[in-house]
Protein backbone atom coordinates (compact mmCIF):
# COMPACT_ATOMS: atom_id res chain seq x y z
CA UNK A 1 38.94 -9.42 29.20
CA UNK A 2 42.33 -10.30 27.23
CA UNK A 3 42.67 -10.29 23.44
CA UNK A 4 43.11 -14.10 24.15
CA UNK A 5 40.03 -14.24 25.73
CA UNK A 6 37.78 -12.48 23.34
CA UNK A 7 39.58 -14.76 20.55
CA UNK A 8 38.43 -17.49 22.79
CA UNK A 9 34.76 -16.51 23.11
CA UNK A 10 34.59 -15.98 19.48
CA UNK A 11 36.01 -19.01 18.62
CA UNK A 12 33.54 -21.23 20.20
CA UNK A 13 30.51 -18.89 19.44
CA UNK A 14 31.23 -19.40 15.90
CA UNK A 15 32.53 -23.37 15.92
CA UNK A 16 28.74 -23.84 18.04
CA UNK A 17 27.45 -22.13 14.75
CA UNK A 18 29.25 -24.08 11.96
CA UNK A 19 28.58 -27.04 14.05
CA UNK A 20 24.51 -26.09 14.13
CA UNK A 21 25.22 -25.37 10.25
CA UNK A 22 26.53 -28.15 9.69
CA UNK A 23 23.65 -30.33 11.39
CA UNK A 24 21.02 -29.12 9.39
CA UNK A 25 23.17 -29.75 5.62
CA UNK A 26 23.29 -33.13 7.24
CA UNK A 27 19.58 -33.39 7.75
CA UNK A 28 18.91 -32.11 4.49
CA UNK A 29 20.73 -35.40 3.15
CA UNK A 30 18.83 -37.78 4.87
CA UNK A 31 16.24 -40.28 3.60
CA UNK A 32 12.70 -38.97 4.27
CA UNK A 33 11.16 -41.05 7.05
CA UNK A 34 9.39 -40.94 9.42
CA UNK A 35 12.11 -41.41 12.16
CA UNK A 36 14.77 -39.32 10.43
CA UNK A 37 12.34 -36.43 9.50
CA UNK A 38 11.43 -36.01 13.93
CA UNK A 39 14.67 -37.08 14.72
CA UNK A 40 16.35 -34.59 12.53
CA UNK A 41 13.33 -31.70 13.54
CA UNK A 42 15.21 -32.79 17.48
CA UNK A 43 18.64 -32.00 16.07
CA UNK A 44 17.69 -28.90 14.30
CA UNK A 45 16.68 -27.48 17.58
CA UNK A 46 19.14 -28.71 19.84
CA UNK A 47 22.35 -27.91 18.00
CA UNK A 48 20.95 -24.38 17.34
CA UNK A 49 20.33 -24.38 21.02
CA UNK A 50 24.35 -25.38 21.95
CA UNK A 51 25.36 -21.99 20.53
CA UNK A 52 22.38 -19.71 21.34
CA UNK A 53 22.91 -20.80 24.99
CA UNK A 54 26.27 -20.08 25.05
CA UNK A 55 26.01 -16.63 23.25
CA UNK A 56 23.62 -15.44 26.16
CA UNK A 57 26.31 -17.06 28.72
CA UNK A 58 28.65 -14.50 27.38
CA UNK A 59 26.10 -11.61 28.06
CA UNK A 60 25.34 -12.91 31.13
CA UNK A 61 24.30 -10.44 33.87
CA UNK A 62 26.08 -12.52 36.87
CA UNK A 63 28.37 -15.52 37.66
CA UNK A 64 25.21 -17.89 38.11
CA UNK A 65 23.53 -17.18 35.35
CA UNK A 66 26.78 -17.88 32.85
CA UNK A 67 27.27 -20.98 35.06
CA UNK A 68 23.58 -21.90 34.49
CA UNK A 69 23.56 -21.31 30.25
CA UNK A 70 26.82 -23.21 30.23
CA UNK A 71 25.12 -26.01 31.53
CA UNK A 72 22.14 -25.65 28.86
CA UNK A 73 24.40 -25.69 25.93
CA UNK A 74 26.10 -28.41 27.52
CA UNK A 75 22.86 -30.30 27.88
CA UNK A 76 21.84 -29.35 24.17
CA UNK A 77 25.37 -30.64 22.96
CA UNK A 78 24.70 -34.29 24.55
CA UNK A 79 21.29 -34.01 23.44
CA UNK A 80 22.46 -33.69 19.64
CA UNK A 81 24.72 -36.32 19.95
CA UNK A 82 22.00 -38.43 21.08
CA UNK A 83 19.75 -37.51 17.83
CA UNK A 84 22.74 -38.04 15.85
CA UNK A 85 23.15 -41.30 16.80
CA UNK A 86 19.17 -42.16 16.34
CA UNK A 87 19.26 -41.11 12.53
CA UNK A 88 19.60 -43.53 9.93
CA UNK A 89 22.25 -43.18 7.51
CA UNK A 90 22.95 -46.91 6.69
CA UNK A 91 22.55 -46.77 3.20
CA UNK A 92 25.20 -44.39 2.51
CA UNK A 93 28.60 -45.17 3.58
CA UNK A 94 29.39 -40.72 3.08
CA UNK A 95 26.56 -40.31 5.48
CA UNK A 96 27.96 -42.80 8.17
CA UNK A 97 31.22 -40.85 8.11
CA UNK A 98 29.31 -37.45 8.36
CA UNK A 99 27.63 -38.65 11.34
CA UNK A 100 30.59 -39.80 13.15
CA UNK A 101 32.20 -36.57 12.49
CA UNK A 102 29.04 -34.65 13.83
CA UNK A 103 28.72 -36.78 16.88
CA UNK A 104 32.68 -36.37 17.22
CA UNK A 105 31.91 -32.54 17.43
CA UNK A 106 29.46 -32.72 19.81
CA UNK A 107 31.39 -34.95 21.98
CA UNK A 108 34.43 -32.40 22.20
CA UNK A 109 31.65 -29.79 22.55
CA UNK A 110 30.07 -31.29 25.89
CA UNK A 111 33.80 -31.39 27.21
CA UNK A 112 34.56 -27.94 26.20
CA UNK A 113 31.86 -26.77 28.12
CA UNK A 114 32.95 -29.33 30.60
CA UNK A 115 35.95 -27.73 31.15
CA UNK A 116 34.13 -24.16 31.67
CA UNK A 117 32.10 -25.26 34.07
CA UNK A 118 34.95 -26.76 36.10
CA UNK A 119 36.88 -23.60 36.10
CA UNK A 120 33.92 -21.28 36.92
């Protein structure tokens, strides 16, 4: 592996873990309901998921199983987006912008990991 590489690798371990980071600050701002408290539990596990999957891609033992965890944190990545969008946030207009920004990330995540699993 090139410098490049590893620079690479780290990069996107540690944006999956700000991103996963910054889910659960999010949640923590949220109006207690019912929906946003299950919703949010949904995120909390998914976005922590994006990055845990792809840390075990990189110690994969074989080609299939990195191709396979890609996929997973690919999956989680679409799957936050999808809690992100179910949370309510419309009485704060800081929130709305949050969200947008978080569902922005995940977006750009599922096409990172996109991209890897087109060139693997």
């Amino acid at each position: 592996m090139t410098k490049s590489e590893i620079t690479k690798i780290y990069d996107l371990e540690e944006r999956t873990f700000e991103f996963a980071k910054r889910c659960r600050a999010f949640v923590k701002k949220l109006r207690k309901t019912i929906a946003n408290i299950e919703d949010g539990r949904q995120l909390i596990r998914a976005s922590g998921s994006v990055g845990a999957n792809y840390i075990e891609a990189n110690e994969s033992l074989s080609k299939k199983d990195f191709v396979m965890r890609v996929k997973i944190s690919r999956k989680e990545a679409k799957e936050s987006r999808y809690w992100l969008k179910l949370l309510d946030t419309s009485d704060s207009d800081d929130l709305i912008r949050e969200q947008g920004e978080l569902i922005a990330e995940a977006t750009e995540l599922m096409n990172i990991f996109g991209a890897i699993l087109r060139k693997s």
